[in-house]
N, C-alpha and C. Protein backbone atom coordinates (compact mmCIF):
# COMPACT_ATOMS: atom_id res chain seq x y z
N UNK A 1 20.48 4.50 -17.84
CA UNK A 1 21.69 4.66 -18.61
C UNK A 1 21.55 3.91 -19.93
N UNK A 2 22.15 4.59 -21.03
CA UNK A 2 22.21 4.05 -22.39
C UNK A 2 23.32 4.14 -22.52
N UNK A 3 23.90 3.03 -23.20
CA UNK A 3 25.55 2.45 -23.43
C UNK A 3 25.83 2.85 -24.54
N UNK A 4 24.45 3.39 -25.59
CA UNK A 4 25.15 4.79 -26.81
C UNK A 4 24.73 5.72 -26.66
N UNK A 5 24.45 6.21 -25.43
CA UNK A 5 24.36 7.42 -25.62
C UNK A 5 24.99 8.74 -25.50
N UNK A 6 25.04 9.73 -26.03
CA UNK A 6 26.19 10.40 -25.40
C UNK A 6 25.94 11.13 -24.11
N UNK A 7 25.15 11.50 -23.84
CA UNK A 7 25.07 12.18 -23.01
C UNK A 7 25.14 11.50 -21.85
N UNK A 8 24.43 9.79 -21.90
CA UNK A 8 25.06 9.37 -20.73
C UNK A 8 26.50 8.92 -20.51
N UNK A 9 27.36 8.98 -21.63
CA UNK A 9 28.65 8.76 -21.79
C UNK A 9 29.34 10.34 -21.04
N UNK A 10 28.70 10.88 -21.11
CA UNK A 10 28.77 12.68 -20.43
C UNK A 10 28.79 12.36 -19.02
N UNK A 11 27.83 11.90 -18.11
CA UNK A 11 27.20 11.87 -17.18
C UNK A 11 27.94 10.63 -16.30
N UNK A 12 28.50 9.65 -16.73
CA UNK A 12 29.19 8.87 -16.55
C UNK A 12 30.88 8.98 -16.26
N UNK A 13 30.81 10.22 -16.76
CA UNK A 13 32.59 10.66 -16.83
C UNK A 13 33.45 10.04 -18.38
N UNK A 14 32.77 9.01 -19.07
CA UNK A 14 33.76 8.36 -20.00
C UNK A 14 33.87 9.86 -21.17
N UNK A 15 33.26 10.30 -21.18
CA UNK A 15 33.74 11.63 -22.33
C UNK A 15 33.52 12.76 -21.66
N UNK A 16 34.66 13.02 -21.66
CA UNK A 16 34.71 14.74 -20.92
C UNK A 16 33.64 15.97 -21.52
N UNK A 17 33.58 17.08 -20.71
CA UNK A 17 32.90 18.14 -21.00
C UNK A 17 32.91 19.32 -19.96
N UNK A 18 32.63 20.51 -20.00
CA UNK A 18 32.84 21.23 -19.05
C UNK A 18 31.50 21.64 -18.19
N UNK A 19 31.80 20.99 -17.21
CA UNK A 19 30.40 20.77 -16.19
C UNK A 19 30.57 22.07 -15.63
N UNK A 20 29.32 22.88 -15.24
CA UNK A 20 29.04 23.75 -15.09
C UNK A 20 28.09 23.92 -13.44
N UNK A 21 27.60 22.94 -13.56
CA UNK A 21 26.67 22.20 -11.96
C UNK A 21 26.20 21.52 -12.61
N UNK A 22 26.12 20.18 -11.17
CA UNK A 22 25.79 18.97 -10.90
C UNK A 22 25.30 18.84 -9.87
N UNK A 23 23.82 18.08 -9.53
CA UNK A 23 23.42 17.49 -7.88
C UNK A 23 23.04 16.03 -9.03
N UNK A 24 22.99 15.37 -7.39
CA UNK A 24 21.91 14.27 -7.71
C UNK A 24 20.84 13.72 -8.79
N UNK A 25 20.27 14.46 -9.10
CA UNK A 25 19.66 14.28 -10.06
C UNK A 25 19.70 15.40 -11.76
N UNK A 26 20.65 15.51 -11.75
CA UNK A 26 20.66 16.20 -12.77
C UNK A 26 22.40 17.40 -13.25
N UNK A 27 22.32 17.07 -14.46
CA UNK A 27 24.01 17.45 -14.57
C UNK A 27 23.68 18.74 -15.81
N UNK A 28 24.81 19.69 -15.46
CA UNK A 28 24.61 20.93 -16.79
C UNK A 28 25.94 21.27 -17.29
N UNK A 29 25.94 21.15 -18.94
CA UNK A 29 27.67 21.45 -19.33
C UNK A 29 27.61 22.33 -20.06
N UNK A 30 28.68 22.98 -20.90
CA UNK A 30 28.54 23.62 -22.06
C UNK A 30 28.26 22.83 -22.78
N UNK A 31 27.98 23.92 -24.18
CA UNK A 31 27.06 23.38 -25.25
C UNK A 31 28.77 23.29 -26.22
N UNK A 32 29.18 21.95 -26.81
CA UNK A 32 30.02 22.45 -26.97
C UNK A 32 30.42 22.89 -29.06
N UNK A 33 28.94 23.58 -29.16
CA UNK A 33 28.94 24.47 -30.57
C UNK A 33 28.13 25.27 -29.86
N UNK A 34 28.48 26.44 -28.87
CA UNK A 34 27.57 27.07 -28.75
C UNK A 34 27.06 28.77 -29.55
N UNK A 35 25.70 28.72 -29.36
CA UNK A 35 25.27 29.53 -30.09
C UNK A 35 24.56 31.40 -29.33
N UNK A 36 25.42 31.00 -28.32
CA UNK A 36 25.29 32.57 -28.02
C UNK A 36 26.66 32.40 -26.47
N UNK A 37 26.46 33.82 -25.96
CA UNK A 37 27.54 33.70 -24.77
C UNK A 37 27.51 32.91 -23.72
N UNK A 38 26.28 32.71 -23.36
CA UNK A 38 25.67 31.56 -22.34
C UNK A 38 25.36 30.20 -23.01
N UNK A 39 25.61 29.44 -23.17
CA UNK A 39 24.73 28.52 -23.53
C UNK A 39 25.29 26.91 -22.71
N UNK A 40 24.12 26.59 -22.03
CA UNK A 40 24.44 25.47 -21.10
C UNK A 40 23.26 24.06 -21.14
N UNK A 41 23.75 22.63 -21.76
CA UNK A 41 22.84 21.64 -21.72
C UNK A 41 22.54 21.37 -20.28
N UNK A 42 21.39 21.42 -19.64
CA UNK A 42 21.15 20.80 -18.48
C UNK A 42 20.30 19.65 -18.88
N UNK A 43 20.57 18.71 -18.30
CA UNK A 43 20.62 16.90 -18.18
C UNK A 43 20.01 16.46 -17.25
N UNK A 44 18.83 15.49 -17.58
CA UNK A 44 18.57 14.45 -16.31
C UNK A 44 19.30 13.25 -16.23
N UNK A 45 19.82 13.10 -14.90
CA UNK A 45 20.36 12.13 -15.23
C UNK A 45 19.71 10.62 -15.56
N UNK A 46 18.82 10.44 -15.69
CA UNK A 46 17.89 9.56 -16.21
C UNK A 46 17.89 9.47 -17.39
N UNK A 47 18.38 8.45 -18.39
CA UNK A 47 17.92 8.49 -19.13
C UNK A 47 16.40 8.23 -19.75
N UNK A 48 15.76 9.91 -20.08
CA UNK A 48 14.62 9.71 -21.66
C UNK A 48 15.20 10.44 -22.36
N UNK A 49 13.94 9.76 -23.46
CA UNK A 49 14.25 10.48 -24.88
C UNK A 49 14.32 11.97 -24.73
N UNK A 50 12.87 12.81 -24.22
CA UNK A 50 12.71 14.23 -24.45
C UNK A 50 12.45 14.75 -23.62
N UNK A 51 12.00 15.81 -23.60
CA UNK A 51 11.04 16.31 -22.56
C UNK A 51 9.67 16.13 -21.97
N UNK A 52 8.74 15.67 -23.22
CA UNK A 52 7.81 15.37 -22.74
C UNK A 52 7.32 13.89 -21.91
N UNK A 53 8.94 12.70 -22.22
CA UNK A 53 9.19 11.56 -21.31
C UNK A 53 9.72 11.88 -19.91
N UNK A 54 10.62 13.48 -19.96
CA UNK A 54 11.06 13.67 -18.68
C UNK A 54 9.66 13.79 -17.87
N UNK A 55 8.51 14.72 -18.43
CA UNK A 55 7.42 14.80 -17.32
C UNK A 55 6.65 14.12 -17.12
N UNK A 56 6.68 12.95 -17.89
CA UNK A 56 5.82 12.01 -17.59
C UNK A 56 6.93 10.97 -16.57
N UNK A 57 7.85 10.80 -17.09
CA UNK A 57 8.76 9.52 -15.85
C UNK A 57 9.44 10.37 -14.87
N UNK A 58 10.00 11.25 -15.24
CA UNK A 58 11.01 11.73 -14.01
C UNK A 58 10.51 13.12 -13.71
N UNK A 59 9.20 13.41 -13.14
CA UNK A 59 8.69 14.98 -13.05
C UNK A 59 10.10 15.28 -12.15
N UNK A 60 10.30 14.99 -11.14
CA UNK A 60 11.18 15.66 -10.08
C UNK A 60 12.75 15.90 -10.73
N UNK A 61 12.78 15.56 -11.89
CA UNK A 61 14.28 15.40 -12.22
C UNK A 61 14.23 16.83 -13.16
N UNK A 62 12.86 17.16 -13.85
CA UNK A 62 12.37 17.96 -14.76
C UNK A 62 12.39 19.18 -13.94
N UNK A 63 11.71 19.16 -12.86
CA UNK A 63 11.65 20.62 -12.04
C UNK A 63 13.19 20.34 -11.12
N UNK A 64 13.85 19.66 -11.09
CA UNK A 64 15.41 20.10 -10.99
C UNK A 64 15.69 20.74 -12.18
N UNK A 65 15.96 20.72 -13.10
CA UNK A 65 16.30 20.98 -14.22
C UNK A 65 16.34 22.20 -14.13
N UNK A 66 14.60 22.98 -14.07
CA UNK A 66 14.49 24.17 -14.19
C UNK A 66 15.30 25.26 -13.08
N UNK A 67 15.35 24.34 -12.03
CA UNK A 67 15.46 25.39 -10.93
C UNK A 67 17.29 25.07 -11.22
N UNK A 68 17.78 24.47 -11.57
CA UNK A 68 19.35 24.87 -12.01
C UNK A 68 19.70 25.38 -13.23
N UNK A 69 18.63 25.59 -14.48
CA UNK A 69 18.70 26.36 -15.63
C UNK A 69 18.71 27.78 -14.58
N UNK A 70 18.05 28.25 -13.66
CA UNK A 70 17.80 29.30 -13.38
C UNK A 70 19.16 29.69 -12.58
N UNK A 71 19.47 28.58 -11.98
CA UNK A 71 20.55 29.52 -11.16
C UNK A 71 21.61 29.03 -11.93
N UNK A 72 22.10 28.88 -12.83
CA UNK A 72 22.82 29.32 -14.25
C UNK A 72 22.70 30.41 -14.49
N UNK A 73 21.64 30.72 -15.21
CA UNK A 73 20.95 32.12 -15.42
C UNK A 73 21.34 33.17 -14.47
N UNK A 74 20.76 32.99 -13.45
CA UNK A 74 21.50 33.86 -12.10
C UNK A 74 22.95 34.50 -11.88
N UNK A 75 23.88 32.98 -12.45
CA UNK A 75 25.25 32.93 -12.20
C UNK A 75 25.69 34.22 -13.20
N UNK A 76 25.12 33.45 -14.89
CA UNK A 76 25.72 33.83 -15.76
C UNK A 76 25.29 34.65 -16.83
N UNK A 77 23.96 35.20 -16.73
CA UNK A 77 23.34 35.75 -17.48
C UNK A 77 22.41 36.72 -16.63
N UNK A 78 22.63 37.39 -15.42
CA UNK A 78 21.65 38.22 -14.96
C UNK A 78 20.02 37.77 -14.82
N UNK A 79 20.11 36.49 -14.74
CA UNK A 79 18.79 35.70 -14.66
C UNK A 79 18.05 36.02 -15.83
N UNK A 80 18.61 36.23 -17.09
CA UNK A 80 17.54 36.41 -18.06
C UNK A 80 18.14 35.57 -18.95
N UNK A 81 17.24 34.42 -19.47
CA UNK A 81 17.73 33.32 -20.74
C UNK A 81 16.50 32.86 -21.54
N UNK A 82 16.54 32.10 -22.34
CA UNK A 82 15.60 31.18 -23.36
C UNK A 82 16.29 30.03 -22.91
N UNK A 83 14.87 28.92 -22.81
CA UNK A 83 15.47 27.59 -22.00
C UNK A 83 14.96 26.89 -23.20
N UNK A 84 15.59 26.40 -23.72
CA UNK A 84 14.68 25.42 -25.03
C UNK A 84 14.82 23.90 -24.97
N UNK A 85 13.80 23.20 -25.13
CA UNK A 85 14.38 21.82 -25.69
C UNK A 85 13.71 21.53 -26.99
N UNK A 86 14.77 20.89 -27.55
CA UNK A 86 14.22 19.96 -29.29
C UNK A 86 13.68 19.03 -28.62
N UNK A 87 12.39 18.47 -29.58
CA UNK A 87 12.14 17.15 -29.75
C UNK A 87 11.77 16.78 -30.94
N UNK A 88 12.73 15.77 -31.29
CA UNK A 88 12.12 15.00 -32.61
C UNK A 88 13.47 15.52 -33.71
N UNK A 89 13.66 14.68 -34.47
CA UNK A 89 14.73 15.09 -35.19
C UNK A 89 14.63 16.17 -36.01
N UNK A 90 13.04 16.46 -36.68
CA UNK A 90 13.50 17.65 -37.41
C UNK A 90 12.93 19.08 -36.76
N UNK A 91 12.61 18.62 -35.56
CA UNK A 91 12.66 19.91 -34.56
C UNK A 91 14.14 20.14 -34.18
N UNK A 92 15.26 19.68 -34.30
CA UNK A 92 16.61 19.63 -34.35
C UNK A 92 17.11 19.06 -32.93
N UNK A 93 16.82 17.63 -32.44
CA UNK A 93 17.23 17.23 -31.32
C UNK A 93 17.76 16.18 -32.34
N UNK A 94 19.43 16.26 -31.58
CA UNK A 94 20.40 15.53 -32.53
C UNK A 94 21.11 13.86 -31.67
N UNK A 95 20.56 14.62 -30.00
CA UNK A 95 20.97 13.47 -29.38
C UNK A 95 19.20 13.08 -28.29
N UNK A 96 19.41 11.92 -28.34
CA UNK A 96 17.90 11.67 -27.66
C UNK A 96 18.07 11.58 -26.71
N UNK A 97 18.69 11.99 -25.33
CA UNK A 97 18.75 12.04 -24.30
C UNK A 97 17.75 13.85 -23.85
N UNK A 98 16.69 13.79 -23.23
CA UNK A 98 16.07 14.84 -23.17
C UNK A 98 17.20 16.08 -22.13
N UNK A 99 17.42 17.25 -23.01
CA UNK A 99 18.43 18.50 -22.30
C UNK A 99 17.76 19.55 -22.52
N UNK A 100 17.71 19.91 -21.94
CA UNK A 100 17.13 22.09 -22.48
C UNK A 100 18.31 22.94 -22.40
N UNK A 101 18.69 23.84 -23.19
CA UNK A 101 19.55 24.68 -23.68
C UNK A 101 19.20 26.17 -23.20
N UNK A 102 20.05 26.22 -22.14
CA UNK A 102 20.16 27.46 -21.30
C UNK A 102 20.63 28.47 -22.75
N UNK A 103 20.33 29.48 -22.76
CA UNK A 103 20.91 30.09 -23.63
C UNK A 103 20.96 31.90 -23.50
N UNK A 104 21.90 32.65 -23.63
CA UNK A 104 21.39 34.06 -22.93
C UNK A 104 22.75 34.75 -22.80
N UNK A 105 22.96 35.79 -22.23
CA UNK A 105 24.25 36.32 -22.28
C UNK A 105 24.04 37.40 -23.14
N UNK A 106 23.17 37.52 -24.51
CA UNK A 106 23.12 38.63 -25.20
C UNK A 106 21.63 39.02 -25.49
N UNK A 107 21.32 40.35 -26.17
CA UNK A 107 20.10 39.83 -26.65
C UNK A 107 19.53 38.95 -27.36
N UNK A 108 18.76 38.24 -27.31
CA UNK A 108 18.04 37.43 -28.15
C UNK A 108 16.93 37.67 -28.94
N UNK A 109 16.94 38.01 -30.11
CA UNK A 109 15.83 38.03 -31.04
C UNK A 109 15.09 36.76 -31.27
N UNK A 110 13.85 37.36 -32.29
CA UNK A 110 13.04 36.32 -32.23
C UNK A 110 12.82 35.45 -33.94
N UNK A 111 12.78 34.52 -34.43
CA UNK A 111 13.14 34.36 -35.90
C UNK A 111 12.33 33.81 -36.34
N UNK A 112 11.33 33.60 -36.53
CA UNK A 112 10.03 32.85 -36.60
C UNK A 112 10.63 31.84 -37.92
N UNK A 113 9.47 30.46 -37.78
CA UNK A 113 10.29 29.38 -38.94
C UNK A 113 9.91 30.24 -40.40
């Protein structure tokens, strides 16, 4: 836990959000600027920075992750999504708590940088 962070301020209950599923190790909310019909942060509850700290410290929290991005997907998108995570600020990760962004609901094109 980080005492600025938001997401563990998320995860903690002190700032609301609309939780979507939660187990043990890992929490998923809306995104709340989201950018298509689906779009859902799933969370370890551990705090790291990114993703590539989730697989190195918390592999098991990382393959939770996936397997509840999916049954999101399942729920809410016909099992078809783009799971993304930022890392690094000008890859556009705005909060350093590592999340991947369920995203899906419509088609998704592709936009190259």
């Amino acid at each position: 836990m980080s005492a600025d962070c938001l997401f563990c301020k998320i995860i903690a209950g002190d700032i609301p959000a609309e939780f979507v599923a939660q187990t043990d190790r890992v929490v998923a909310f809306r995104d709340i600027s989201p950018k298509a019909p689906v779009h859902v942060l799933v969370v370890p509850r551990t705090h790291v920075e990114n993703v590539a700290q989730a697989a190195a410290q918390v592999p098991e929290e990382l393959a939770e992750m996936a397997q509840v991005a999916q049954q999101i997907a399942d729920a809410e998108c016909d099992g078809q999504y783009r799971w993304i995570f930022n890392t690094g600020e000008s890859a556009g990760q705005s909060v350093f708590h590592a999340h991947g962004h369920v995203v899906g609901g419509t088609p998704l094109g592709w936009e190259p940088a």
